[in-house]
Protein backbone atom coordinates (compact mmCIF):
# COMPACT_ATOMS: atom_id res chain seq x y z
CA UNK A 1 0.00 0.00 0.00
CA UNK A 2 1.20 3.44 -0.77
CA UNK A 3 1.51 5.61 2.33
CA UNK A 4 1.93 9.33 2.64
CA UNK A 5 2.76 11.51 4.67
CA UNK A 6 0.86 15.25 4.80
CA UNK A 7 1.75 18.61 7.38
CA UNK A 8 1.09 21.57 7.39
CA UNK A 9 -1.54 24.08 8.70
CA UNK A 10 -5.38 24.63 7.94
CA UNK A 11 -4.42 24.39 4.32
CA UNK A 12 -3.59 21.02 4.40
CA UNK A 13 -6.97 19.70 6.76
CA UNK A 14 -9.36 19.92 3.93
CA UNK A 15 -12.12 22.11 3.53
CA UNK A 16 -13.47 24.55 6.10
CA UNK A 17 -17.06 25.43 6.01
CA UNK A 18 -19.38 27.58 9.02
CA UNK A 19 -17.21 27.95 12.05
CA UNK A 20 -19.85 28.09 14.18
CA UNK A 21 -20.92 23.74 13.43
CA UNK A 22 -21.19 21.95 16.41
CA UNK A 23 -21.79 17.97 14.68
CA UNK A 24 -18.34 16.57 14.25
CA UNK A 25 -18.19 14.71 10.58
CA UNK A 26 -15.14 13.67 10.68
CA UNK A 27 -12.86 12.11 13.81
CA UNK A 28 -10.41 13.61 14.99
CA UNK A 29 -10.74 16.92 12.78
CA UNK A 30 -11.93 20.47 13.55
CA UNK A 31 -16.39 20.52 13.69
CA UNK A 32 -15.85 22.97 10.64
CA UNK A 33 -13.80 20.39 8.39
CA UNK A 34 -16.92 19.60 5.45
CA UNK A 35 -14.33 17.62 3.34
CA UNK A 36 -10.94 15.76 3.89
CA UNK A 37 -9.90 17.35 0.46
CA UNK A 38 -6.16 16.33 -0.28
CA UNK A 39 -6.50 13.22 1.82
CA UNK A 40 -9.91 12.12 0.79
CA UNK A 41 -8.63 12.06 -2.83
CA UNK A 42 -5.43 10.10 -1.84
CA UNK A 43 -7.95 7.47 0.14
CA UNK A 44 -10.07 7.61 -3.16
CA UNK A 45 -6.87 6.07 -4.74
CA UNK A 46 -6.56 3.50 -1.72
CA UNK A 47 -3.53 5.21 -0.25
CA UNK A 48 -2.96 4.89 3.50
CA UNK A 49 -2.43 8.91 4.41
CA UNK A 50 -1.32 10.07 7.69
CA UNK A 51 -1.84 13.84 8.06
CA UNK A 52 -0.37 15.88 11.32
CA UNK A 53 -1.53 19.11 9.98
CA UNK A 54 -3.25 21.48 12.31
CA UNK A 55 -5.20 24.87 11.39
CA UNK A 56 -3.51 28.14 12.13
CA UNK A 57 -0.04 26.92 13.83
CA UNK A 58 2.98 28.50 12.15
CA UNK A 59 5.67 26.72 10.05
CA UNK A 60 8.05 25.93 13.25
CA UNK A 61 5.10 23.71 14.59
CA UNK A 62 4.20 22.05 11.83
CA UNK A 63 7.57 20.91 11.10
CA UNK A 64 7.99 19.25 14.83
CA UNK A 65 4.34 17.92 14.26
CA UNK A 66 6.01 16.17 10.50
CA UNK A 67 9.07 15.17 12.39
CA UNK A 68 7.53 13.05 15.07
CA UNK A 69 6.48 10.61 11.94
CA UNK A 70 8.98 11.49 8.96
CA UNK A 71 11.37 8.43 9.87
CA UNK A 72 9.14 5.90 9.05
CA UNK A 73 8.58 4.25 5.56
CA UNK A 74 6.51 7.08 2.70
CA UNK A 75 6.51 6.54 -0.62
CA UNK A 76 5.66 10.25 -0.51
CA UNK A 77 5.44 13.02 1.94
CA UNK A 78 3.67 16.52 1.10
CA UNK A 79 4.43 19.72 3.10
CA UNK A 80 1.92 22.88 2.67
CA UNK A 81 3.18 25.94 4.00
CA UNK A 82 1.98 28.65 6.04
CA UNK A 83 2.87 32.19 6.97
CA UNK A 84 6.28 32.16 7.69
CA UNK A 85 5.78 35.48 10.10
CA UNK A 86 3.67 32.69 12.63
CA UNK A 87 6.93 31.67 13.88
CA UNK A 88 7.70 35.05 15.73
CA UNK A 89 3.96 34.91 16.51
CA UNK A 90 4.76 31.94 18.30
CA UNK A 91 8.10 32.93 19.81
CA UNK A 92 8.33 34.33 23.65
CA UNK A 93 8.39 37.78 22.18
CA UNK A 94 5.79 38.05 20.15
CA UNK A 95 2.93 36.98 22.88
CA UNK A 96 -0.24 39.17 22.69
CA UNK A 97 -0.42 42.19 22.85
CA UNK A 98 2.24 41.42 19.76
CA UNK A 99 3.59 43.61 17.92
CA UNK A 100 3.88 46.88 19.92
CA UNK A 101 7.30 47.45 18.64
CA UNK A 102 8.17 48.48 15.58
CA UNK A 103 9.69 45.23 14.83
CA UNK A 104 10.45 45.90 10.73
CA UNK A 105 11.87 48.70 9.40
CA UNK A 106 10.17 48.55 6.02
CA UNK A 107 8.48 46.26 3.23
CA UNK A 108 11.97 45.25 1.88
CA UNK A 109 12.56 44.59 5.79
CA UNK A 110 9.81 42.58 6.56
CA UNK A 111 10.60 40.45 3.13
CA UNK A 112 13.90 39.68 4.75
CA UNK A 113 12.45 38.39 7.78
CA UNK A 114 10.49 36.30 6.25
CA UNK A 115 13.05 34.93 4.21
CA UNK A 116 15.58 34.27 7.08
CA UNK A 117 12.44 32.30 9.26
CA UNK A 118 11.83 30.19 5.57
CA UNK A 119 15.83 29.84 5.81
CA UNK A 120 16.13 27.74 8.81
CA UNK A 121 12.49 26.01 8.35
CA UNK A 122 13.75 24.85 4.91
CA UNK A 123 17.11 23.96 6.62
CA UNK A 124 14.75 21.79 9.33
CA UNK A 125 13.42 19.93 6.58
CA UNK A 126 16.15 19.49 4.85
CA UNK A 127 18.20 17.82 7.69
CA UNK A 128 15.70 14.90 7.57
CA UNK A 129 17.92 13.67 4.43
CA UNK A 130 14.30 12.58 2.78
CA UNK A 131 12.35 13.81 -0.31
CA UNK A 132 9.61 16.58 0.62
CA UNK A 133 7.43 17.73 -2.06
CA UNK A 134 6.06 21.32 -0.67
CA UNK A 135 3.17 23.40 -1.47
CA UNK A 136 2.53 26.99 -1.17
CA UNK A 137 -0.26 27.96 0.61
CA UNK A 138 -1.14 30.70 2.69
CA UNK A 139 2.42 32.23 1.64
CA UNK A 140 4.22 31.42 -1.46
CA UNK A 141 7.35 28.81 -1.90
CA UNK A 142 10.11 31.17 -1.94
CA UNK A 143 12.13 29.46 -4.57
CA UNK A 144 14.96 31.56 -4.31
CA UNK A 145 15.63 30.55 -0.51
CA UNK A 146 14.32 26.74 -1.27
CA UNK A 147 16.81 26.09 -4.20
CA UNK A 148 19.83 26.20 -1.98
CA UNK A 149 17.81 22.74 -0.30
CA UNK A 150 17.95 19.60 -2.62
CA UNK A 151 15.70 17.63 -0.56
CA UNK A 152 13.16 19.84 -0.76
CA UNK A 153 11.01 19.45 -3.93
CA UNK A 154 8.68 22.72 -4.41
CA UNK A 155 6.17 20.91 -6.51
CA UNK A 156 3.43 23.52 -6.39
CA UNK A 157 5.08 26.78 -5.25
CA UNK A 158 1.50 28.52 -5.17
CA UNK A 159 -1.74 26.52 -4.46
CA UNK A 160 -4.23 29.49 -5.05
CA UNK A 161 -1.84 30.24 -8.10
CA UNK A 162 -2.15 27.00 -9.49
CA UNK A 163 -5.89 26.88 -8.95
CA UNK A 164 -6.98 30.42 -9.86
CA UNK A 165 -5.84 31.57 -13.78
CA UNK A 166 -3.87 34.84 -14.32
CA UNK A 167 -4.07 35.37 -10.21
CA UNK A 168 -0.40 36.91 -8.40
CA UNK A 169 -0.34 35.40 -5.25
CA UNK A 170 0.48 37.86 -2.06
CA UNK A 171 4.02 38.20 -0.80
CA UNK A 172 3.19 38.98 2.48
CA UNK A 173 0.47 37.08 4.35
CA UNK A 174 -1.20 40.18 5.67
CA UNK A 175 -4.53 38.43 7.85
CA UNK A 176 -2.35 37.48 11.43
CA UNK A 177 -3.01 39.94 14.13
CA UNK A 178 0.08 41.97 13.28
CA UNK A 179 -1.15 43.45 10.84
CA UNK A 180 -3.78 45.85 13.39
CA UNK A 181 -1.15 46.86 14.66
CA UNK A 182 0.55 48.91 11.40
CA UNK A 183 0.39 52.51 11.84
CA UNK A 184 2.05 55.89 11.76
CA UNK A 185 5.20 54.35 13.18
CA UNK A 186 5.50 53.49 9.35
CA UNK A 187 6.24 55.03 6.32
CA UNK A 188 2.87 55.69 3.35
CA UNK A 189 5.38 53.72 1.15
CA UNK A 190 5.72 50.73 3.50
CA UNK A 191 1.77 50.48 4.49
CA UNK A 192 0.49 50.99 1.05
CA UNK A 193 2.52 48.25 -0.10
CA UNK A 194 1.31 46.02 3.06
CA UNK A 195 -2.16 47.22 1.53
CA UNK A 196 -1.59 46.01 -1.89
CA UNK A 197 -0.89 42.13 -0.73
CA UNK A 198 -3.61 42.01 1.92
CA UNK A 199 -5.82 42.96 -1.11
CA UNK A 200 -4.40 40.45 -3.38
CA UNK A 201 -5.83 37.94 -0.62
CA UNK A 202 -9.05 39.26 -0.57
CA UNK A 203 -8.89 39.57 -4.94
CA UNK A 204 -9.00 35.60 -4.69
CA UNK A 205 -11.66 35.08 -2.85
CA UNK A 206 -13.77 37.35 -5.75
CA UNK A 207 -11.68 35.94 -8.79
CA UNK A 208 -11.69 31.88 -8.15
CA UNK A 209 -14.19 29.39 -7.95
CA UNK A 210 -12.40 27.54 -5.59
CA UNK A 211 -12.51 29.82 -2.41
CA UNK A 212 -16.29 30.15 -2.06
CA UNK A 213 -16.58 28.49 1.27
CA UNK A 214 -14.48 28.77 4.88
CA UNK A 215 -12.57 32.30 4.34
CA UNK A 216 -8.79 31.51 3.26
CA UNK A 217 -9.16 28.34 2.23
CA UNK A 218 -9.58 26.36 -1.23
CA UNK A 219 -12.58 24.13 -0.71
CA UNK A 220 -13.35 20.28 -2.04
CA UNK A 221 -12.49 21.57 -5.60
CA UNK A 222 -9.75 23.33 -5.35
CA UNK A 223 -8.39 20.34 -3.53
CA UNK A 224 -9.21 18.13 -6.20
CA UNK A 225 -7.48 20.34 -8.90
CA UNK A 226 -4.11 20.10 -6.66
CA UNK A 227 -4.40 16.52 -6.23
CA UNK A 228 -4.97 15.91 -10.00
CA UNK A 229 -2.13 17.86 -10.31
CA UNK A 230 0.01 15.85 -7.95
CA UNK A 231 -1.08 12.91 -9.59
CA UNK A 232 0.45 13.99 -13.21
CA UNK A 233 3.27 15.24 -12.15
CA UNK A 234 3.96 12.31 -9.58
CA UNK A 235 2.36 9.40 -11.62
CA UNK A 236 -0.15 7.88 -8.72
């Protein structure tokens, strides 16, 4: 039997529908999951999937989540990611209230953050000496950080890019609780860039088919074009 291997954050779950559900449809999954997505399309196919995704936990966690299973036998193992910023979100100081301090200079700043927190999660993986194929999700693969990694395979480096024609996915993830806290303390330049991403993530949600149910996340057919995807590429 083919086994695989799946982390990652609310991306990787499946689909979200009304947050405020109270049956549970599926074990062990959030009340709001209304499809397995990715993994119900791999079970379609008779695979045995194991998935240690959770929603909204940052890169850093998701990583120790993968690594608690990654030494056993896959024939594949998928990796979606999320914001890289979560991990400072996550990190002793960057507790609530977060973000009081102006902790980035500028957009070219904050680009370099988030490339150094991608540099050592990319390293993490890495170090497991085992092929990863990863997914963009809620941020985009940055290539240019991920090439310097040859275990890591960055099959689909955009997930609402692949899904949604002619759409530029956002650079910065701009719907963490960070972003309330931008104000005069920056530059016009540096918010009304910030501006232009969050609205690229709120574009999608008008422009594809695929993101008409739980806010921020491709439902049962957008999963379906990914895995269809996956399956070309990988030949299931």
């Amino acid at each position: 039997m083919v086994r695989v291997l799946i982390g990652g954050d609310s991306w990787a779950v499946g689909e979200w529908g009304d947050y405020d559900r109270t049956e549970q449809q599926f074990p062990n999954k959030p009340a709001a999951i209304t499809h397995l997505g990715l993994d119900q399309y791999l079970l379609d196919e008779g695979f045995e999937v194991f998935n240690v995704a959770h929603g909204g936990i940052s890169n850093k966690n998701s990583i120790k989540y993968l690594s608690q299973r990654i030494y056993e036998h896959w024939d594949y193992v998928f990796w979606i990611q999320t914001d890289p910023l979560r991990n400072l979100r996550d990190s002793l100081q960057m507790q609530r209230p977060e973000y009081d301090s102006k902790w980035f200079e500028d957009y070219e700043d904050l680009i370099r953050i988030q490339d150094l927190l991608l540099k050592t999660d990319y390293s993490t993986l890495n170090s497991y000496a085992k092929k990863i194929y990863c997914i963009g999700g809620c941020s985009k693969l940055r290539l240019n950080v991920m090439q310097h990694y040859p275990n890591l395979d960055p099959i689909v480096p955009s997930f609402p890019e692949l899904i949604t024609p002619n759409f530029e996915c956002w650079e910065v993830y701009c719907n963490d609780h960070w972003r309330i806290r931008i104000d005069e303390r920056w530059d016009l330049e540096t918010i009304t860039q910030i501006l232009v991403e969050h609205n690229k993530f709120d574009k999608m949600h008008y422009t594809s088919p695929f993101f008409t149910k739980g806010y921020g996340h491709p439902d049962r057919y957008g999963h379906k074009v990914l895995f269809d995807y996956l399956k070309t590429k990988l030949g299931f």
